[in-house]
Protein backbone atom coordinates (compact mmCIF):
# COMPACT_ATOMS: atom_id res chain seq x y z
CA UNK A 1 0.00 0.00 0.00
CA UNK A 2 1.47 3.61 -0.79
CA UNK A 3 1.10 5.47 2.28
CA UNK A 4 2.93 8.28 0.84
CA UNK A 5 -0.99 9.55 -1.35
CA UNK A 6 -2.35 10.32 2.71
CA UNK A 7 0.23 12.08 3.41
CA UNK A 8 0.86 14.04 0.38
CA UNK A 9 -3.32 14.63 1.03
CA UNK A 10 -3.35 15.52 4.89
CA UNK A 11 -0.85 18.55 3.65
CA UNK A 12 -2.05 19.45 0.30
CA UNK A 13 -6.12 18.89 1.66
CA UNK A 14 -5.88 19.50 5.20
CA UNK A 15 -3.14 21.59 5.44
CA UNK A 16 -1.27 19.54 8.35
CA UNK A 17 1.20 16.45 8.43
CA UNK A 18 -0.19 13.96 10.53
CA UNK A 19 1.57 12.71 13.19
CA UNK A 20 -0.31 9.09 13.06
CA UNK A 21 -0.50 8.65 9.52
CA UNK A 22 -2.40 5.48 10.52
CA UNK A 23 -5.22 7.53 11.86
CA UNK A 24 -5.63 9.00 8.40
CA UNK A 25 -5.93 5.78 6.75
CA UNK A 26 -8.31 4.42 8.91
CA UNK A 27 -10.41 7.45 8.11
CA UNK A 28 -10.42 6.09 4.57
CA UNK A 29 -11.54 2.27 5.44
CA UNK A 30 -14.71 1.52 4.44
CA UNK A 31 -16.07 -2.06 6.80
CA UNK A 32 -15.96 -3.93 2.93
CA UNK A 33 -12.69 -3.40 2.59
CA UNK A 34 -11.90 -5.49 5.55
CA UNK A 35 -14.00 -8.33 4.91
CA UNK A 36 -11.79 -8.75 1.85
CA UNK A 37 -8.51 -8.19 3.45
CA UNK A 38 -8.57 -10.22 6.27
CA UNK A 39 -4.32 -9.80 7.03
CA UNK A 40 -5.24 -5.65 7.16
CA UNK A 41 -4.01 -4.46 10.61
CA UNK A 42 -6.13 -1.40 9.83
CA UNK A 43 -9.53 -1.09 11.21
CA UNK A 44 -12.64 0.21 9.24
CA UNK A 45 -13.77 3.87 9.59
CA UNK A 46 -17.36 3.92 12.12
CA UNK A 47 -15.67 4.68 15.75
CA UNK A 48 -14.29 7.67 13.79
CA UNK A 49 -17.07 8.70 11.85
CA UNK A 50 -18.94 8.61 15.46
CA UNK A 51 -16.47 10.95 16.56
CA UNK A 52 -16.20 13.13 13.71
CA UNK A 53 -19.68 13.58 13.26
CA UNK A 54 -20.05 15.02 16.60
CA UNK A 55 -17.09 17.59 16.15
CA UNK A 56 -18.81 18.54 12.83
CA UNK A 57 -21.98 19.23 14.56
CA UNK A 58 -19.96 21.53 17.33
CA UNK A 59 -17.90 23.47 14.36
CA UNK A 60 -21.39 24.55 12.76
CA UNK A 61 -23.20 25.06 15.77
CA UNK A 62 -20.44 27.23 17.15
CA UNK A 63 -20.32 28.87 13.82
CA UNK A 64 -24.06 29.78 13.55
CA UNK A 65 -24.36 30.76 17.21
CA UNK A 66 -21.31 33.07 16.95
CA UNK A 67 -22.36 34.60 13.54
CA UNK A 68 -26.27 34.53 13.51
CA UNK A 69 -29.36 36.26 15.98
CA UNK A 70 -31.71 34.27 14.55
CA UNK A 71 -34.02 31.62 16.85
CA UNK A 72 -32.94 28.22 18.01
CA UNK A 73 -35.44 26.40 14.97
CA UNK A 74 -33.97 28.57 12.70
CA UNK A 75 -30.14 27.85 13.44
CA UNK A 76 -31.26 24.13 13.75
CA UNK A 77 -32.64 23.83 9.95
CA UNK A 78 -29.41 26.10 8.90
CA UNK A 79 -27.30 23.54 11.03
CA UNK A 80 -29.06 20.46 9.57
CA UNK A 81 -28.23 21.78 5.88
CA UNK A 82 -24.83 21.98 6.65
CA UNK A 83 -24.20 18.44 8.14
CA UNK A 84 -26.62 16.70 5.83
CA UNK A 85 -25.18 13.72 3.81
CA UNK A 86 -25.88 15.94 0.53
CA UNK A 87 -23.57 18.67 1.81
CA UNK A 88 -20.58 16.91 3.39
CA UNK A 89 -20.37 13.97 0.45
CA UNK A 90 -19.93 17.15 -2.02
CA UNK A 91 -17.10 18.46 0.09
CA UNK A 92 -15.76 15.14 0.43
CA UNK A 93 -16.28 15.22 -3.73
CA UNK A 94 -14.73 18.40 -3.84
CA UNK A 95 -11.37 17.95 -2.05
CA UNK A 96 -11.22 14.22 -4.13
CA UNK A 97 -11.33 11.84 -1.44
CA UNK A 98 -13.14 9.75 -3.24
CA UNK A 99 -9.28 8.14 -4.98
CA UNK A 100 -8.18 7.24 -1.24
CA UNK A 101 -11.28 4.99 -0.25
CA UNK A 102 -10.28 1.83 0.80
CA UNK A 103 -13.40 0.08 -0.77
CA UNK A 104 -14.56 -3.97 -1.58
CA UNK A 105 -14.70 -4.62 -5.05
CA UNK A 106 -18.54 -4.74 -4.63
CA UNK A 107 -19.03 -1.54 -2.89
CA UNK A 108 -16.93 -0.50 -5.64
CA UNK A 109 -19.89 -1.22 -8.32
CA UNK A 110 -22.30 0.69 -5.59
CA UNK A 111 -25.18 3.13 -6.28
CA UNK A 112 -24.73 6.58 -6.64
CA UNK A 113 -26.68 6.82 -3.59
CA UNK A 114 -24.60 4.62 -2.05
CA UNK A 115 -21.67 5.82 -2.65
CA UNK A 116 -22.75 9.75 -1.66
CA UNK A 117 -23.29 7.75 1.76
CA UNK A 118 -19.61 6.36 1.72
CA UNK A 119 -18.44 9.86 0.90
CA UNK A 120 -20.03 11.10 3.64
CA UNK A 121 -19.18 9.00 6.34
CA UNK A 122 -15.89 9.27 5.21
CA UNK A 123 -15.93 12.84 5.67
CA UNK A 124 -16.95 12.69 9.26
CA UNK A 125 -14.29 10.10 10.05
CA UNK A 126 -11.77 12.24 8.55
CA UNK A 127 -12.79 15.02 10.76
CA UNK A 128 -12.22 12.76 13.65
CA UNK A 129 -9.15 12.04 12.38
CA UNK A 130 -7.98 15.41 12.41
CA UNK A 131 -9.37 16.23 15.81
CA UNK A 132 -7.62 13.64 17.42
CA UNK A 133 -4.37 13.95 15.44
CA UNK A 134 -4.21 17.79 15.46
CA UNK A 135 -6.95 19.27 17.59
CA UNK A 136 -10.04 21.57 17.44
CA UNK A 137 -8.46 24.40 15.74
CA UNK A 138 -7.19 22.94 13.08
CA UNK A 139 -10.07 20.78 12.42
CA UNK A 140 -12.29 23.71 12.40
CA UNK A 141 -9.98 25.53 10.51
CA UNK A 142 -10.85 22.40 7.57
CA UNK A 143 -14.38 22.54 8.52
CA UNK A 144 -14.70 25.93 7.73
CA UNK A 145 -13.47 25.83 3.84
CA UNK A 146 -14.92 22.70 3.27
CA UNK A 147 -18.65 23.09 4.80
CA UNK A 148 -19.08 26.32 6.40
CA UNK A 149 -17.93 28.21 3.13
CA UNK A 150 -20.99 27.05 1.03
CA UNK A 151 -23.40 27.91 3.40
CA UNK A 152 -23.83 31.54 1.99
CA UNK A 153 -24.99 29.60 -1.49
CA UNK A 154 -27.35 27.53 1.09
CA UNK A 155 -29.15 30.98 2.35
CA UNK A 156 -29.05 32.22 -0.83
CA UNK A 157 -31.15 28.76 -2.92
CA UNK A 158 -33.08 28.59 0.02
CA UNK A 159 -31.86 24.73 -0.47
CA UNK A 160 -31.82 25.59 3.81
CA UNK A 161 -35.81 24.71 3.96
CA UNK A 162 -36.24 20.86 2.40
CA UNK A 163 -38.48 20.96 -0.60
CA UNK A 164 -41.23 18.81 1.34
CA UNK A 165 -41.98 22.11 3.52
CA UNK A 166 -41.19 24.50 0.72
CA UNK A 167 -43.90 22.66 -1.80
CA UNK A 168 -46.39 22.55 1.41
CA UNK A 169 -46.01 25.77 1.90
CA UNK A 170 -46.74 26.90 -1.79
CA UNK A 171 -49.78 24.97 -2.06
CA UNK A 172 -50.99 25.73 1.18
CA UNK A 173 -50.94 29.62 -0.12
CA UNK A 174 -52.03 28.97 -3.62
CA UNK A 175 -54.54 26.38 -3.21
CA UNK A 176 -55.27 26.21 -0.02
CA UNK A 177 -55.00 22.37 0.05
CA UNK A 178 -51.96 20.20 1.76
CA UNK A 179 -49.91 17.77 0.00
CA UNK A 180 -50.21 14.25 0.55
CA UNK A 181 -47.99 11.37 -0.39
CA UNK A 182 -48.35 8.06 -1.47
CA UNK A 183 -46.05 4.84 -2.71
CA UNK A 184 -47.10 4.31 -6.24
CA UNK A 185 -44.19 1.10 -6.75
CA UNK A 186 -41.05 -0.68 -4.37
CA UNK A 187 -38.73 -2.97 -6.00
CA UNK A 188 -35.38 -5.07 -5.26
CA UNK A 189 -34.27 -7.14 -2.42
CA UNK A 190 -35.26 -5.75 1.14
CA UNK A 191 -31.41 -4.55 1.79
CA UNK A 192 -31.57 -2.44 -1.24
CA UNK A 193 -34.81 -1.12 -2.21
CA UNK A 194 -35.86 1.75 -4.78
CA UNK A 195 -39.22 3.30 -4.04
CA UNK A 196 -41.78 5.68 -5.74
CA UNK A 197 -43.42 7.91 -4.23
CA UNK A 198 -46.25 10.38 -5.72
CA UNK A 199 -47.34 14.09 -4.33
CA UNK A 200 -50.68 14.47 -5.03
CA UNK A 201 -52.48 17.53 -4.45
CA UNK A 202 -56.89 17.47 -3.90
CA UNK A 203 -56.41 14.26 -5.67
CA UNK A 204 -54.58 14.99 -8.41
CA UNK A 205 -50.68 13.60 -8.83
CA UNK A 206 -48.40 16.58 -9.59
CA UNK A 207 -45.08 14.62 -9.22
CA UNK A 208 -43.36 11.32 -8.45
CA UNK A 209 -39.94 10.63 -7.01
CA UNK A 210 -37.43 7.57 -7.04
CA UNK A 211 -35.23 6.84 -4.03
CA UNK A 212 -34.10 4.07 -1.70
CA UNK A 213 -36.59 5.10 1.07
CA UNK A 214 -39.97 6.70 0.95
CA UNK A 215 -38.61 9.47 2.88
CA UNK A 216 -35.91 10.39 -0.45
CA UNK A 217 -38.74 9.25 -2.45
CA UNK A 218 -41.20 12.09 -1.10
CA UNK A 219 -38.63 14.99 -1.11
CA UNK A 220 -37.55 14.13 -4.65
CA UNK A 221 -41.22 14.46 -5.40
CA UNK A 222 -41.85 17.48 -3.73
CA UNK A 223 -38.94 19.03 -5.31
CA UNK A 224 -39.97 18.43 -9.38
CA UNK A 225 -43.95 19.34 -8.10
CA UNK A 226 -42.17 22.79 -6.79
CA UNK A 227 -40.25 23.31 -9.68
CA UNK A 228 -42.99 21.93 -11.96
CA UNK A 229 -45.61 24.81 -10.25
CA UNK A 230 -42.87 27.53 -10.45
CA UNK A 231 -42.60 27.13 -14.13
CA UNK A 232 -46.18 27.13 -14.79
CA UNK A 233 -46.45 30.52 -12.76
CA UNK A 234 -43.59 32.02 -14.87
CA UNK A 235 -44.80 30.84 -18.30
């Protein structure tokens, strides 16, 4: 294994030089890669993930407390956006950590979704990596260009308030109705099933969504009925 890639990353990335470099690598261990590499004397990622994914909530709470007046259920949904597996799996994507995961050849040939999820745990356990190795500060200090700098682009999308609420909220105003949701098809083995969902609105279906649970299912419907409803508005 070239160890030399982590540590060329930890200083080009994270802007430190580990002193375990073995910490590091862990970070990048998915539990696959160990069931085909029995000899490893690594362990797989989760006990750092755990950690890191409680440091991660502390950076952005800190951040929001120390920067914002708003309410406690308003810093909360700004909080969740930042920590969400949508916004940490596209830093992970961003700073290419995807080339160091230490992956089975199956989880390899994952789903997209699946392998946003890997990216995402992998960026927590990489942040608990760092806080152990090198400390708060300079874990914030990652945390900070990595999440906390999109979060203007959050406030300004409004991507902050999950489509769900947002298309409830237009309907609610416009019609005066409230969305409802329904499973309209499930398919594949129970450990990896796809689901459609439909949002239908005084009866009538205004979009359906495709996701491996209802709950994906539902916001990826919500989100094409809110975008389908702000088109017809425009045109």
């Amino acid at each position: 294994m070239d160890i030399s890639k982590y540590a060329i990353f930890a200083k080009d990335v994270l802007g430190v030089t580990f002193n375990d470099l073995q910490l590091l690598i862990t970070a990048f261990t998915h539990r696959s890669y160990l069931n085909e590499h029995k000899k490893t004397v690594f362990e797989h990622n989760e006990r750092l993930e755990f950690l890191g994914d409680a440091v991660l909530e502390l950076v952005s709470t800190e951040y929001l407390y120390n920067n914002f007046s708003e309410q406690e259920g308003v810093l909360t949904n700004w909080r969740s956006s930042l920590v969400r597996t949508e916004s940490i799996s596209s830093a992970a994507s961003r700073f290419e950590f995807e080339p160091l995961l230490r992956l089975s050849r199956g989880e390899k040939r994952g789903t997209e979704r699946a392998r946003e999820q890997i990216l995402a745990n992998c960026y927590e356990s990489v942040i608990g990596a760092l806080y152990l190795d090198q400390g708060y500060e300079a874990t914030k200090k990652f945390i900070a260009k990595s999440v906390l700098a999109t979060f203007e682009e959050i406030l300004k999308s409004g991507s902050w308030v999950d489509p769900k609420s947002r298309y409830q909220e237009h309907v609610q105003s416009t019609e005066s109705h409230t969305p409802s949701y329904k499973v309209l098809n499930e398919e594949g083995p129970d450990h990896e099933k796809t689901f459609t969902v439909g949002v239908y609105v005084d009866g009538n279906l205004r979009g359906t969504g495709t996701g491996p649970s209802k709950q994906i299912a539902q916001i990826k419907a919500a989100d094409i009925a809110l975008v389908s409803a702000i088109n017809d508005k425009t045109s």
